[in-house]
ModelCIF file with pLDDT and N, C-alpha, C, O atoms, coordinates in Angstrom:
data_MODEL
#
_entry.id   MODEL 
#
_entity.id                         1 
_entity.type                       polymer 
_entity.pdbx_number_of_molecules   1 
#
_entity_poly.entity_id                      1 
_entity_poly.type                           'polypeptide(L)' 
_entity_poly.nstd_linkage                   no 
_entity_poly.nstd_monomer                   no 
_entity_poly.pdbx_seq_one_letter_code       
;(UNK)(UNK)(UNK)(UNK)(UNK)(UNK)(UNK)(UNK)(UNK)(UNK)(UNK)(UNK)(UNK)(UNK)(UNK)(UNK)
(UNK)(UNK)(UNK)(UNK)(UNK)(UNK)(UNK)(UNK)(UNK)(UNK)(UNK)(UNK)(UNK)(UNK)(UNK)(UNK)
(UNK)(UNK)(UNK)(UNK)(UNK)(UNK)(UNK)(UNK)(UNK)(UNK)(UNK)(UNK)(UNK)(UNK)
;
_entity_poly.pdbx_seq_one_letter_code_can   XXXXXXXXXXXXXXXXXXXXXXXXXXXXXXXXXXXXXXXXXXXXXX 
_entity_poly.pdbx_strand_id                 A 
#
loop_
_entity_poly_seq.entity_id 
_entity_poly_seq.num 
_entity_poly_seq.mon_id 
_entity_poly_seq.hetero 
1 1  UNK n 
1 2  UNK n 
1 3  UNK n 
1 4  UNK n 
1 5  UNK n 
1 6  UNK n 
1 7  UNK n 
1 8  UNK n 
1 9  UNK n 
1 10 UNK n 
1 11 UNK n 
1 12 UNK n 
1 13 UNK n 
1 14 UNK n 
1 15 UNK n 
1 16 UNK n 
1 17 UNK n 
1 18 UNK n 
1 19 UNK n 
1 20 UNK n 
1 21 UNK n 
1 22 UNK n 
1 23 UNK n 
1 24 UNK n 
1 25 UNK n 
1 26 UNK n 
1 27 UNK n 
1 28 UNK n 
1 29 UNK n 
1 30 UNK n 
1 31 UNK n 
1 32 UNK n 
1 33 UNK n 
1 34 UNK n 
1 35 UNK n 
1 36 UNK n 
1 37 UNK n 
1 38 UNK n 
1 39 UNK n 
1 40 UNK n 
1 41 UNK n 
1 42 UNK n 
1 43 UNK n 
1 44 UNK n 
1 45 UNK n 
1 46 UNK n 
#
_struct_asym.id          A 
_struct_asym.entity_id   1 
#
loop_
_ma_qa_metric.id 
_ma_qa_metric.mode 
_ma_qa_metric.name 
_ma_qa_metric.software_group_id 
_ma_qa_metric.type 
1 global pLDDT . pLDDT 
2 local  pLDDT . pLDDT 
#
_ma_qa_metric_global.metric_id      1 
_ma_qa_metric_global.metric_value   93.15 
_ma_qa_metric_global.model_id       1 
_ma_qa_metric_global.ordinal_id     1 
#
loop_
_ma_qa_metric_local.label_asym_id 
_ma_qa_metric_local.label_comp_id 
_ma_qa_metric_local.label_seq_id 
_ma_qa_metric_local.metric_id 
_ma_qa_metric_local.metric_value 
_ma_qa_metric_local.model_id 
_ma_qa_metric_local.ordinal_id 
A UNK 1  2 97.00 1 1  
A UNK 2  2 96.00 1 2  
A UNK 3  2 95.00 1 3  
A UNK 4  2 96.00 1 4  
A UNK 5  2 96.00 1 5  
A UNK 6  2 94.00 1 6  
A UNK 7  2 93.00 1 7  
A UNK 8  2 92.00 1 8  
A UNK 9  2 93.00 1 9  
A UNK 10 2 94.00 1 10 
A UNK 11 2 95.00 1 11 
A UNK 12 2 94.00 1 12 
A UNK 13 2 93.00 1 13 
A UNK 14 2 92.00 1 14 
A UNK 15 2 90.00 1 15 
A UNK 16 2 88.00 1 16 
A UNK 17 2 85.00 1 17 
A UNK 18 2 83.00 1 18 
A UNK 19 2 84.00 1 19 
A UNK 20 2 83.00 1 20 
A UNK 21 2 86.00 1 21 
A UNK 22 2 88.00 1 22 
A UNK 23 2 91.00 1 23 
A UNK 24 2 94.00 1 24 
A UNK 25 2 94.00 1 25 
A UNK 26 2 93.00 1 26 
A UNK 27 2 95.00 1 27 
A UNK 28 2 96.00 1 28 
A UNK 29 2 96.00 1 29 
A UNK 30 2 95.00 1 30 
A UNK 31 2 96.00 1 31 
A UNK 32 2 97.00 1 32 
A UNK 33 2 97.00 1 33 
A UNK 34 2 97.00 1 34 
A UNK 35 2 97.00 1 35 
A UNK 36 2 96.00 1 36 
A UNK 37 2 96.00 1 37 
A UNK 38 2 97.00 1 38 
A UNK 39 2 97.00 1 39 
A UNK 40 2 97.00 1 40 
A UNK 41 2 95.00 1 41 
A UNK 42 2 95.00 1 42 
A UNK 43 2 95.00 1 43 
A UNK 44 2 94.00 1 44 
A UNK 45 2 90.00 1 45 
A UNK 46 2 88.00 1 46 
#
loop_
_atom_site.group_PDB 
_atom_site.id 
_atom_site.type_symbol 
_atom_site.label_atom_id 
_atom_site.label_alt_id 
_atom_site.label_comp_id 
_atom_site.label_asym_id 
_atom_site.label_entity_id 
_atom_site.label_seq_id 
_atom_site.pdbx_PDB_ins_code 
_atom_site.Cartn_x 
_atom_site.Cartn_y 
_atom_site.Cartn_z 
_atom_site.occupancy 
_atom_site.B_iso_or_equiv 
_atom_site.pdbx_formal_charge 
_atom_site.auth_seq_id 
_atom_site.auth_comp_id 
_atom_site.auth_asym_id 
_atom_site.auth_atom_id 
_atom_site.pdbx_PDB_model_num 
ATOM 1   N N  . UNK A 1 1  ? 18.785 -76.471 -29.568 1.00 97.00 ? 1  UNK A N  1 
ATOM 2   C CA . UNK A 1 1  ? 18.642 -76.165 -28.144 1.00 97.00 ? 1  UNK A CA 1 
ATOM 3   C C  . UNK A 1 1  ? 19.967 -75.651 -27.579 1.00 97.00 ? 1  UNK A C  1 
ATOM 4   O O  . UNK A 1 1  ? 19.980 -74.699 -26.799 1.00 97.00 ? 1  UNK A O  1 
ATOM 5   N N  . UNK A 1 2  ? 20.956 -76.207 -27.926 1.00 96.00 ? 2  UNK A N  1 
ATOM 6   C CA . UNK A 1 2  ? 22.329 -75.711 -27.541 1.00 96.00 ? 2  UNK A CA 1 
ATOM 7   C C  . UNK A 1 2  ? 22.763 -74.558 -28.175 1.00 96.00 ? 2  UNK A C  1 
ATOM 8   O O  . UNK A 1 2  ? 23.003 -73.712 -27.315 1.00 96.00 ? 2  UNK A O  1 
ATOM 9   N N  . UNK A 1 3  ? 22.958 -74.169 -29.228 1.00 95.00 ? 3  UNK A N  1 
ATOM 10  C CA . UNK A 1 3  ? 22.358 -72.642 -29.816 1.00 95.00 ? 3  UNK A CA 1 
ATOM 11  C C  . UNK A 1 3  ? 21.867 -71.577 -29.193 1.00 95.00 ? 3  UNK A C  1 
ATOM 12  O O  . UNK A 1 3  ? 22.518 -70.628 -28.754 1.00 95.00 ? 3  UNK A O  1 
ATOM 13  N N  . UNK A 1 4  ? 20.095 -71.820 -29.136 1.00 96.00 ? 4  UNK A N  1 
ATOM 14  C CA . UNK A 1 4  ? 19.382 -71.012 -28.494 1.00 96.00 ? 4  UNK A CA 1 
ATOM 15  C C  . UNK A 1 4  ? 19.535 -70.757 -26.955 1.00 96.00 ? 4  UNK A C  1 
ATOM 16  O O  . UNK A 1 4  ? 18.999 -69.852 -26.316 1.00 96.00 ? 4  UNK A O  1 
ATOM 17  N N  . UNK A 1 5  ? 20.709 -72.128 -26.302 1.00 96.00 ? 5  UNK A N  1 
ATOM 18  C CA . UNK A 1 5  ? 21.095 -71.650 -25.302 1.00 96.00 ? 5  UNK A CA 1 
ATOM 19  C C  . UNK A 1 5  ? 22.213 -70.843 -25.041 1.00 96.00 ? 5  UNK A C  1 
ATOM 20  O O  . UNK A 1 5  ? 22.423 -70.125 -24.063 1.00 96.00 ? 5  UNK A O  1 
ATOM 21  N N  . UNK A 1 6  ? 22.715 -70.991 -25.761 1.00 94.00 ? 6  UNK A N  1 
ATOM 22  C CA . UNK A 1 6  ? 24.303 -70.065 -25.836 1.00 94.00 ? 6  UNK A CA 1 
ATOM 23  C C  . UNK A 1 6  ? 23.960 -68.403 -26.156 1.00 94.00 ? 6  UNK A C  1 
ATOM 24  O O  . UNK A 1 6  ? 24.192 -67.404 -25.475 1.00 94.00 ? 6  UNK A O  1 
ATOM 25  N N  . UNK A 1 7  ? 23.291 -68.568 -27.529 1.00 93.00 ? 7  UNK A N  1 
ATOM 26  C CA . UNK A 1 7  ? 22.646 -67.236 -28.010 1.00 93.00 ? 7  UNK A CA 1 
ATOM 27  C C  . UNK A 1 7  ? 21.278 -66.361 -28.236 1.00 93.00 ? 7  UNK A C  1 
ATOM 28  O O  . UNK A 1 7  ? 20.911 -65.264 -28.658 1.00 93.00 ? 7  UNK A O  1 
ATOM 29  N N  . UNK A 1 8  ? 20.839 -67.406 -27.754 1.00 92.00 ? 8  UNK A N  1 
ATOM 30  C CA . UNK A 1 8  ? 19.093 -66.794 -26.740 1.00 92.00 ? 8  UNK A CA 1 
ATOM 31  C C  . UNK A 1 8  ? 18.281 -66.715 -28.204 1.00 92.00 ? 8  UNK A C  1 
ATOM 32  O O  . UNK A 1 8  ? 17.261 -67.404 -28.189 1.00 92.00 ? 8  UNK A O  1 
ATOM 33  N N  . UNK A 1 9  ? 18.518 -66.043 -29.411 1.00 93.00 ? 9  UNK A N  1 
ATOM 34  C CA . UNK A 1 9  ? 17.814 -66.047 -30.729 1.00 93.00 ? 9  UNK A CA 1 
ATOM 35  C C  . UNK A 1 9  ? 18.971 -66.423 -32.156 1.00 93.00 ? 9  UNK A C  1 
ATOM 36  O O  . UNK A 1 9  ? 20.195 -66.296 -32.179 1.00 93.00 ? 9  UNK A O  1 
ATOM 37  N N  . UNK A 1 10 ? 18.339 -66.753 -32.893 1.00 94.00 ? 10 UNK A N  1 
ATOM 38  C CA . UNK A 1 10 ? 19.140 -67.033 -33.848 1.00 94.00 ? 10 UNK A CA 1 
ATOM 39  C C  . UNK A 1 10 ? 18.540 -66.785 -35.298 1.00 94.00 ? 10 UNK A C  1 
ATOM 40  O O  . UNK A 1 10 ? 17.442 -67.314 -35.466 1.00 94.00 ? 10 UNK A O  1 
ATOM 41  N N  . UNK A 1 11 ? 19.061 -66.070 -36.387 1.00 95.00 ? 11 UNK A N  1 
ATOM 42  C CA . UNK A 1 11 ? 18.660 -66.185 -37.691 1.00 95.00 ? 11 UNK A CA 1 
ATOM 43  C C  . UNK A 1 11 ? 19.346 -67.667 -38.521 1.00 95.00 ? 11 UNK A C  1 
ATOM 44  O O  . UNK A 1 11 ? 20.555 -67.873 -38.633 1.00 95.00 ? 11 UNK A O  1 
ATOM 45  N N  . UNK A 1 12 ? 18.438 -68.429 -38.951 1.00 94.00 ? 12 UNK A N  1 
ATOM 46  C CA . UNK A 1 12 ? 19.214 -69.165 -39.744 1.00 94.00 ? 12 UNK A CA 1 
ATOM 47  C C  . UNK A 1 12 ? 19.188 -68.726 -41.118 1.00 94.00 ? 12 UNK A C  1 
ATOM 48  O O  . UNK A 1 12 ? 18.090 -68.286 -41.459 1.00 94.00 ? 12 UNK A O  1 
ATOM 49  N N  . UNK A 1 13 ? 20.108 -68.722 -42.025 1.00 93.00 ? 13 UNK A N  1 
ATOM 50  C CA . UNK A 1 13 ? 20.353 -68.718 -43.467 1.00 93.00 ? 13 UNK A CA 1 
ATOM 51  C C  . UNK A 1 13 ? 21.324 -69.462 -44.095 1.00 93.00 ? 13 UNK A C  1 
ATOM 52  O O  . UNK A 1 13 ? 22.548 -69.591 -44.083 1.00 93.00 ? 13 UNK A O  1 
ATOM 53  N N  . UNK A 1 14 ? 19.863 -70.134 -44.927 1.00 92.00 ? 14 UNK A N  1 
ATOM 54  C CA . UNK A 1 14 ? 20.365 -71.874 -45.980 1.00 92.00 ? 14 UNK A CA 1 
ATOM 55  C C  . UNK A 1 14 ? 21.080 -70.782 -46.626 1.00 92.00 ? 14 UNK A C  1 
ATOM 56  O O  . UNK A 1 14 ? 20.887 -69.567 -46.666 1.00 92.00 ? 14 UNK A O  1 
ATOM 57  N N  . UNK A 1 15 ? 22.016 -71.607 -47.152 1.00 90.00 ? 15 UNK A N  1 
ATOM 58  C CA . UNK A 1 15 ? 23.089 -71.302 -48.442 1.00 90.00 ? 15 UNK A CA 1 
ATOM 59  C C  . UNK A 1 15 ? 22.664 -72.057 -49.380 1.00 90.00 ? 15 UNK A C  1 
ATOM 60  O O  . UNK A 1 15 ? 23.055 -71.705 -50.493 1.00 90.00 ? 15 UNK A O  1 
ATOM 61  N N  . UNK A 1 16 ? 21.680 -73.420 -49.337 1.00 88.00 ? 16 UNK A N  1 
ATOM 62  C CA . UNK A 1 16 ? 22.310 -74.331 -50.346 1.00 88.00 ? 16 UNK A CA 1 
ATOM 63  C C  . UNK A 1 16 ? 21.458 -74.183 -51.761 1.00 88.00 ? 16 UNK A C  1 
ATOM 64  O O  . UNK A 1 16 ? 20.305 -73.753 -51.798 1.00 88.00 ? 16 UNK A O  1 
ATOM 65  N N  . UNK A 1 17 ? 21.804 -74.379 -52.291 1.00 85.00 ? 17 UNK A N  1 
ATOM 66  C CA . UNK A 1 17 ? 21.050 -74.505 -54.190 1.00 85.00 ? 17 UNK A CA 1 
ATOM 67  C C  . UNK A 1 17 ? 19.396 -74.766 -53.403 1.00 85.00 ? 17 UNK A C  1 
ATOM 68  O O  . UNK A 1 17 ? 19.075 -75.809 -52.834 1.00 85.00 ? 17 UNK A O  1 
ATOM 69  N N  . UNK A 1 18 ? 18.782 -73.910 -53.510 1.00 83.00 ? 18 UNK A N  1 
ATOM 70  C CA . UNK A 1 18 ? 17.315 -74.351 -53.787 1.00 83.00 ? 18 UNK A CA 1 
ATOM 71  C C  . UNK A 1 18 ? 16.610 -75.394 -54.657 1.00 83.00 ? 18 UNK A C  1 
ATOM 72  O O  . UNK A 1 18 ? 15.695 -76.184 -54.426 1.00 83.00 ? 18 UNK A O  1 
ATOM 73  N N  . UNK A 1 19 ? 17.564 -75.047 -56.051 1.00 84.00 ? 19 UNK A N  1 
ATOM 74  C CA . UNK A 1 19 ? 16.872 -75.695 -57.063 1.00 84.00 ? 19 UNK A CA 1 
ATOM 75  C C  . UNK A 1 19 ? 17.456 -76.993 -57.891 1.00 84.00 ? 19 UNK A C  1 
ATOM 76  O O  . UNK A 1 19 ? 16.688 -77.590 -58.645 1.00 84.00 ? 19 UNK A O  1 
ATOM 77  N N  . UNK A 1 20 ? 18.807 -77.418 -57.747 1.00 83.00 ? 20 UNK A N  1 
ATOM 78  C CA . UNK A 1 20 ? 19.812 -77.956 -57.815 1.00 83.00 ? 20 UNK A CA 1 
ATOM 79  C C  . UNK A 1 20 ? 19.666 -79.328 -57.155 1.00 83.00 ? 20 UNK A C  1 
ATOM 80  O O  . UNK A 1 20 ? 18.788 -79.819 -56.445 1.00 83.00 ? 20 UNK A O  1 
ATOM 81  N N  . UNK A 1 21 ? 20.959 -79.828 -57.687 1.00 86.00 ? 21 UNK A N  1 
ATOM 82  C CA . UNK A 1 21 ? 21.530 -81.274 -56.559 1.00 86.00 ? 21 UNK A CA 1 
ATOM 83  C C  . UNK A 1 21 ? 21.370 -80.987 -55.080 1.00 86.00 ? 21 UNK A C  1 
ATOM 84  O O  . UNK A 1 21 ? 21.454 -81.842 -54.198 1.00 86.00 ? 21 UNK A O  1 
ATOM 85  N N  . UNK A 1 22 ? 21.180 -79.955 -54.933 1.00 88.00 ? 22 UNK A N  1 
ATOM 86  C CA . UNK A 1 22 ? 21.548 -79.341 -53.126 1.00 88.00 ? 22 UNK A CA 1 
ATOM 87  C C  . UNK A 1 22 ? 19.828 -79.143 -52.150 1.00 88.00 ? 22 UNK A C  1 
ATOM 88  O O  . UNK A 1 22 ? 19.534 -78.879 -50.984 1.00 88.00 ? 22 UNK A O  1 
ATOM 89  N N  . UNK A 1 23 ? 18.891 -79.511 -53.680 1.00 91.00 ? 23 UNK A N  1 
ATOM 90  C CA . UNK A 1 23 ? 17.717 -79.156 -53.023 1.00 91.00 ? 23 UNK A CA 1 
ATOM 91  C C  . UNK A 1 23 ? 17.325 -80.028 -52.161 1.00 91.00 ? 23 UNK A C  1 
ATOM 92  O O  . UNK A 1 23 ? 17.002 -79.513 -51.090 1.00 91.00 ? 23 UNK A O  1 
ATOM 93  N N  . UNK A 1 24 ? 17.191 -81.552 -52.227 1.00 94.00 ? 24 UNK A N  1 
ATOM 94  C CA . UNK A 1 24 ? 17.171 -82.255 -51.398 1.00 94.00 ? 24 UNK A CA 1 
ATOM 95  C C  . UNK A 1 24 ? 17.313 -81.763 -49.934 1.00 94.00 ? 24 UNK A C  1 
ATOM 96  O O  . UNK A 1 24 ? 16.471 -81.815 -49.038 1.00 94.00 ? 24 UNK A O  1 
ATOM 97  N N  . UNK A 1 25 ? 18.546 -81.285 -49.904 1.00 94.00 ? 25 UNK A N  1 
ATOM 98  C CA . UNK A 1 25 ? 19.761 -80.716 -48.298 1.00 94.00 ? 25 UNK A CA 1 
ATOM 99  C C  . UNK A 1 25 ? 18.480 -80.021 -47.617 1.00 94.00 ? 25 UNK A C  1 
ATOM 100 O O  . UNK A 1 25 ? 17.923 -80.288 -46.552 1.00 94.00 ? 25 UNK A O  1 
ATOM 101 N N  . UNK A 1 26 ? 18.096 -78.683 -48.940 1.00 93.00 ? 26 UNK A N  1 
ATOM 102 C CA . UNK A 1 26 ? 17.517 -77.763 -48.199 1.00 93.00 ? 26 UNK A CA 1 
ATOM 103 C C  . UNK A 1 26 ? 15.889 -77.542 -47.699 1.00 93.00 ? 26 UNK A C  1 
ATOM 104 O O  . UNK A 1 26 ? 15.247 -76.669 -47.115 1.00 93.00 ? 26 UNK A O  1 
ATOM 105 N N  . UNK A 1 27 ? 15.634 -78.888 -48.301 1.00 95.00 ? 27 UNK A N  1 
ATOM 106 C CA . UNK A 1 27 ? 14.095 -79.343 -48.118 1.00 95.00 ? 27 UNK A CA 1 
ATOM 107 C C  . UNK A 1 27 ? 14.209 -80.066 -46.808 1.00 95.00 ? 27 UNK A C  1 
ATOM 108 O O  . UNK A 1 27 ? 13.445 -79.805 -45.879 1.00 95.00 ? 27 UNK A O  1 
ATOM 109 N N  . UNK A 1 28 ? 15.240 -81.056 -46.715 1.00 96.00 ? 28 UNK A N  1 
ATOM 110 C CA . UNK A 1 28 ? 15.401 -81.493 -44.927 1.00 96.00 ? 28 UNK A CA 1 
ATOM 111 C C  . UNK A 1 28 ? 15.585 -80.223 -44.358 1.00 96.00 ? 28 UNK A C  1 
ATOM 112 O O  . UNK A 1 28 ? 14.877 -79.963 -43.385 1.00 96.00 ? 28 UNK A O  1 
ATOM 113 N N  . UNK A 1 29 ? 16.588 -79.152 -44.855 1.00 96.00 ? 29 UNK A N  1 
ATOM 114 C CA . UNK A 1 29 ? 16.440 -78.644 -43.585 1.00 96.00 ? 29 UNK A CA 1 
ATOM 115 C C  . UNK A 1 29 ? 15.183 -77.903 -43.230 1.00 96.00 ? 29 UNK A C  1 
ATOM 116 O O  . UNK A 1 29 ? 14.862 -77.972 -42.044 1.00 96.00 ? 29 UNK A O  1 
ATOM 117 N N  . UNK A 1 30 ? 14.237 -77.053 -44.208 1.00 95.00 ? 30 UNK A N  1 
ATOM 118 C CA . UNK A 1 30 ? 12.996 -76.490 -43.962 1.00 95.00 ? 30 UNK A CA 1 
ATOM 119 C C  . UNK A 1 30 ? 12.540 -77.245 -42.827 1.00 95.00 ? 30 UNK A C  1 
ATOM 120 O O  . UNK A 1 30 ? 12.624 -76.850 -41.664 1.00 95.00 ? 30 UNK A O  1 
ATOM 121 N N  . UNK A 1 31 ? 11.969 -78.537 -43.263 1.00 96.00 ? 31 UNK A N  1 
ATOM 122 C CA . UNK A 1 31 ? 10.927 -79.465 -42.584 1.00 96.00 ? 31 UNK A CA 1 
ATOM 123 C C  . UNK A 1 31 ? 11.607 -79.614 -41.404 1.00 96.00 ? 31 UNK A C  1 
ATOM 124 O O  . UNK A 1 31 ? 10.765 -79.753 -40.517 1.00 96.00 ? 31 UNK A O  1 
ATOM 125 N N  . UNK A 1 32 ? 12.858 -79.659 -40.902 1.00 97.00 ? 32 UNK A N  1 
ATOM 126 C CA . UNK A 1 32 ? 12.999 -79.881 -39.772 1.00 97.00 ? 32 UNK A CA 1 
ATOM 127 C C  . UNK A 1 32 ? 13.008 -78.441 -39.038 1.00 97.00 ? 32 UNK A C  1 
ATOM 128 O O  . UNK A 1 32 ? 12.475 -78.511 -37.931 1.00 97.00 ? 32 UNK A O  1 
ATOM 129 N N  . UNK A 1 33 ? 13.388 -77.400 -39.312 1.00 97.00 ? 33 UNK A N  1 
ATOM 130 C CA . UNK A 1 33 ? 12.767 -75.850 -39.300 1.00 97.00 ? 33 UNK A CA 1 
ATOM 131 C C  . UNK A 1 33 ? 11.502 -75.822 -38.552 1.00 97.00 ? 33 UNK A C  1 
ATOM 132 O O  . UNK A 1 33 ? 11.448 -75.428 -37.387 1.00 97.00 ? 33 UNK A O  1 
ATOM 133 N N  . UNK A 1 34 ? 10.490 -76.235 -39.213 1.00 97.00 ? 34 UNK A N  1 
ATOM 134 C CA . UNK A 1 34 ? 9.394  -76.396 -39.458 1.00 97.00 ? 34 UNK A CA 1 
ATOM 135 C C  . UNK A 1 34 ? 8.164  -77.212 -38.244 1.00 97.00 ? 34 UNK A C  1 
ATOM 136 O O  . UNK A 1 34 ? 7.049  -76.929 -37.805 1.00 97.00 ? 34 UNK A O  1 
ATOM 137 N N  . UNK A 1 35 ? 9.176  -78.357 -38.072 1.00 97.00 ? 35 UNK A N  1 
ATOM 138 C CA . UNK A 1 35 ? 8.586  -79.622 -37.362 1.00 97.00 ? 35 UNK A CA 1 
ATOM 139 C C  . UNK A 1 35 ? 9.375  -78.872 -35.735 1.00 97.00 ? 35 UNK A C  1 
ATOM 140 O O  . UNK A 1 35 ? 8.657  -78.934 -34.738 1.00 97.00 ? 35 UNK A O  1 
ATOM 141 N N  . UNK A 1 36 ? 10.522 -78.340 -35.606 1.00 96.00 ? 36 UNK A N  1 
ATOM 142 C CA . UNK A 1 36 ? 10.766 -78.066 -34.307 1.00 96.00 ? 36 UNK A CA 1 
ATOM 143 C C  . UNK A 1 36 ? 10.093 -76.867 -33.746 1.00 96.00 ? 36 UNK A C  1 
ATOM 144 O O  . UNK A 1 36 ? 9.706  -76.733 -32.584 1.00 96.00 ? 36 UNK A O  1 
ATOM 145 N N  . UNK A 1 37 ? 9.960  -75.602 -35.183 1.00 96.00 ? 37 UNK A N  1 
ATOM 146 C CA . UNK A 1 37 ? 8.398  -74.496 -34.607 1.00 96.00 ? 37 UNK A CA 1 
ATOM 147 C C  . UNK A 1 37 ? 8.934  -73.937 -33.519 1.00 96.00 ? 37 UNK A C  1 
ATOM 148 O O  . UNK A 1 37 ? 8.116  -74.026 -32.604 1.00 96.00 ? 37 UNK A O  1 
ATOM 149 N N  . UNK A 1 38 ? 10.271 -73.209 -33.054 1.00 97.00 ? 38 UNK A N  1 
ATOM 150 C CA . UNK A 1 38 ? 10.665 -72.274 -32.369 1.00 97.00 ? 38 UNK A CA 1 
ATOM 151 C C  . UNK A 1 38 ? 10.396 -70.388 -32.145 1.00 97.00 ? 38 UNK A C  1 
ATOM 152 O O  . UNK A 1 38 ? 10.995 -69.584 -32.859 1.00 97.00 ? 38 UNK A O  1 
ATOM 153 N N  . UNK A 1 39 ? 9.896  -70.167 -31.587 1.00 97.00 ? 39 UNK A N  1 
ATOM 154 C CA . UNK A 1 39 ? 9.768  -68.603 -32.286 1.00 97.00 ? 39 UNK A CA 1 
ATOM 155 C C  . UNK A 1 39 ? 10.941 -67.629 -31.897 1.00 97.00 ? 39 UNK A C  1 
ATOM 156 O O  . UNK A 1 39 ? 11.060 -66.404 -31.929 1.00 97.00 ? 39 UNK A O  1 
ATOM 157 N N  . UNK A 1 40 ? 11.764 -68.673 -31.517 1.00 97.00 ? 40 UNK A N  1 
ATOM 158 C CA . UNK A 1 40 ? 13.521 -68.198 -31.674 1.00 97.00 ? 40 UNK A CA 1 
ATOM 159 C C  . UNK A 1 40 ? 14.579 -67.998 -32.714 1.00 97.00 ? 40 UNK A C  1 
ATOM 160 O O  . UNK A 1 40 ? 15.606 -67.323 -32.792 1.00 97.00 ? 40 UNK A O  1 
ATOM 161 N N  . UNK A 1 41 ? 13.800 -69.021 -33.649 1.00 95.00 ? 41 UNK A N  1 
ATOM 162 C CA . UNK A 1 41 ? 14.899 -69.198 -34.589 1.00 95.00 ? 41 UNK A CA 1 
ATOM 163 C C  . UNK A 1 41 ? 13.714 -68.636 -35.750 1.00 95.00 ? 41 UNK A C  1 
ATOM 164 O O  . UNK A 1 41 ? 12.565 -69.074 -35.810 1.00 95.00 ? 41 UNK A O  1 
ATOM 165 N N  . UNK A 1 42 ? 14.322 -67.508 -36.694 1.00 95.00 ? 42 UNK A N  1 
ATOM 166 C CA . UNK A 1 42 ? 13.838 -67.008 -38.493 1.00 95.00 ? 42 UNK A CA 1 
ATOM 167 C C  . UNK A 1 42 ? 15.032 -67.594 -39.137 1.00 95.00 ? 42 UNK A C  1 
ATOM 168 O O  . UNK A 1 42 ? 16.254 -67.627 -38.989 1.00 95.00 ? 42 UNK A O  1 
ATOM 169 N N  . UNK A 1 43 ? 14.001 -68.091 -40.013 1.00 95.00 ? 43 UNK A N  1 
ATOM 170 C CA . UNK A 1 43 ? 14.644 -68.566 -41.112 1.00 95.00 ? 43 UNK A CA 1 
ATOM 171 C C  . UNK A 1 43 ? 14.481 -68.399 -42.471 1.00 95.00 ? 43 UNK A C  1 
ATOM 172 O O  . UNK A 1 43 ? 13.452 -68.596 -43.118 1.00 95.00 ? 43 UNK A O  1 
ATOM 173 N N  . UNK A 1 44 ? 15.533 -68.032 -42.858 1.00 94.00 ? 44 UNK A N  1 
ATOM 174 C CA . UNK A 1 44 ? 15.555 -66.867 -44.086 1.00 94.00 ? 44 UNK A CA 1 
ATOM 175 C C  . UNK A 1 44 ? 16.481 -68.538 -45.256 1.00 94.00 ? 44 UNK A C  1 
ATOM 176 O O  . UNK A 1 44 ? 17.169 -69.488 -44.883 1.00 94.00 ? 44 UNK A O  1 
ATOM 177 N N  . UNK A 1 45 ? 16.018 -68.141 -46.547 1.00 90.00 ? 45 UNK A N  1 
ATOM 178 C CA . UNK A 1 45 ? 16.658 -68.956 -47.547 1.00 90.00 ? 45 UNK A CA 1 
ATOM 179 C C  . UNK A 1 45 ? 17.188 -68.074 -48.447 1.00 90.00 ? 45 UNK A C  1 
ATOM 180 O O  . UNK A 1 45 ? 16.522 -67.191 -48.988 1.00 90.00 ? 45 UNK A O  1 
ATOM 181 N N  . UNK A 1 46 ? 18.404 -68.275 -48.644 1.00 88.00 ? 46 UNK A N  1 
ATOM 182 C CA . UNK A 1 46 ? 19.161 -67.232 -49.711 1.00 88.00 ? 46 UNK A CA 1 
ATOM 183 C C  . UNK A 1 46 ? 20.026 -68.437 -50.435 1.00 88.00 ? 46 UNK A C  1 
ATOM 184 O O  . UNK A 1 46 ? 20.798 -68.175 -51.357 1.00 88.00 ? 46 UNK A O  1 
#
């Protein structure tokens, strides 16, 4: 919310290991992605 207030839209892009020790990280972050359902924020995984 503080984000989208500062910068009105936002792309997010995970960095972290998809598949790795890091997947964990990037599975919270999806779901919380996911569960907040903004049509402000794309979110791209690289």
């Amino acid at each position: 919310e503080e984000q989208l207030k500062n910068y009105k839209k936002q792309v997010i892009i995970n960095l972290v290991d998809q598949t790795g020790r890091e997947k964990i990280i990037g599975d919270a972050y999806l779901k919380q992605v996911l569960l907040y359902n903004n049509a402000n924020l794309t979110y791209v995984s690289f």
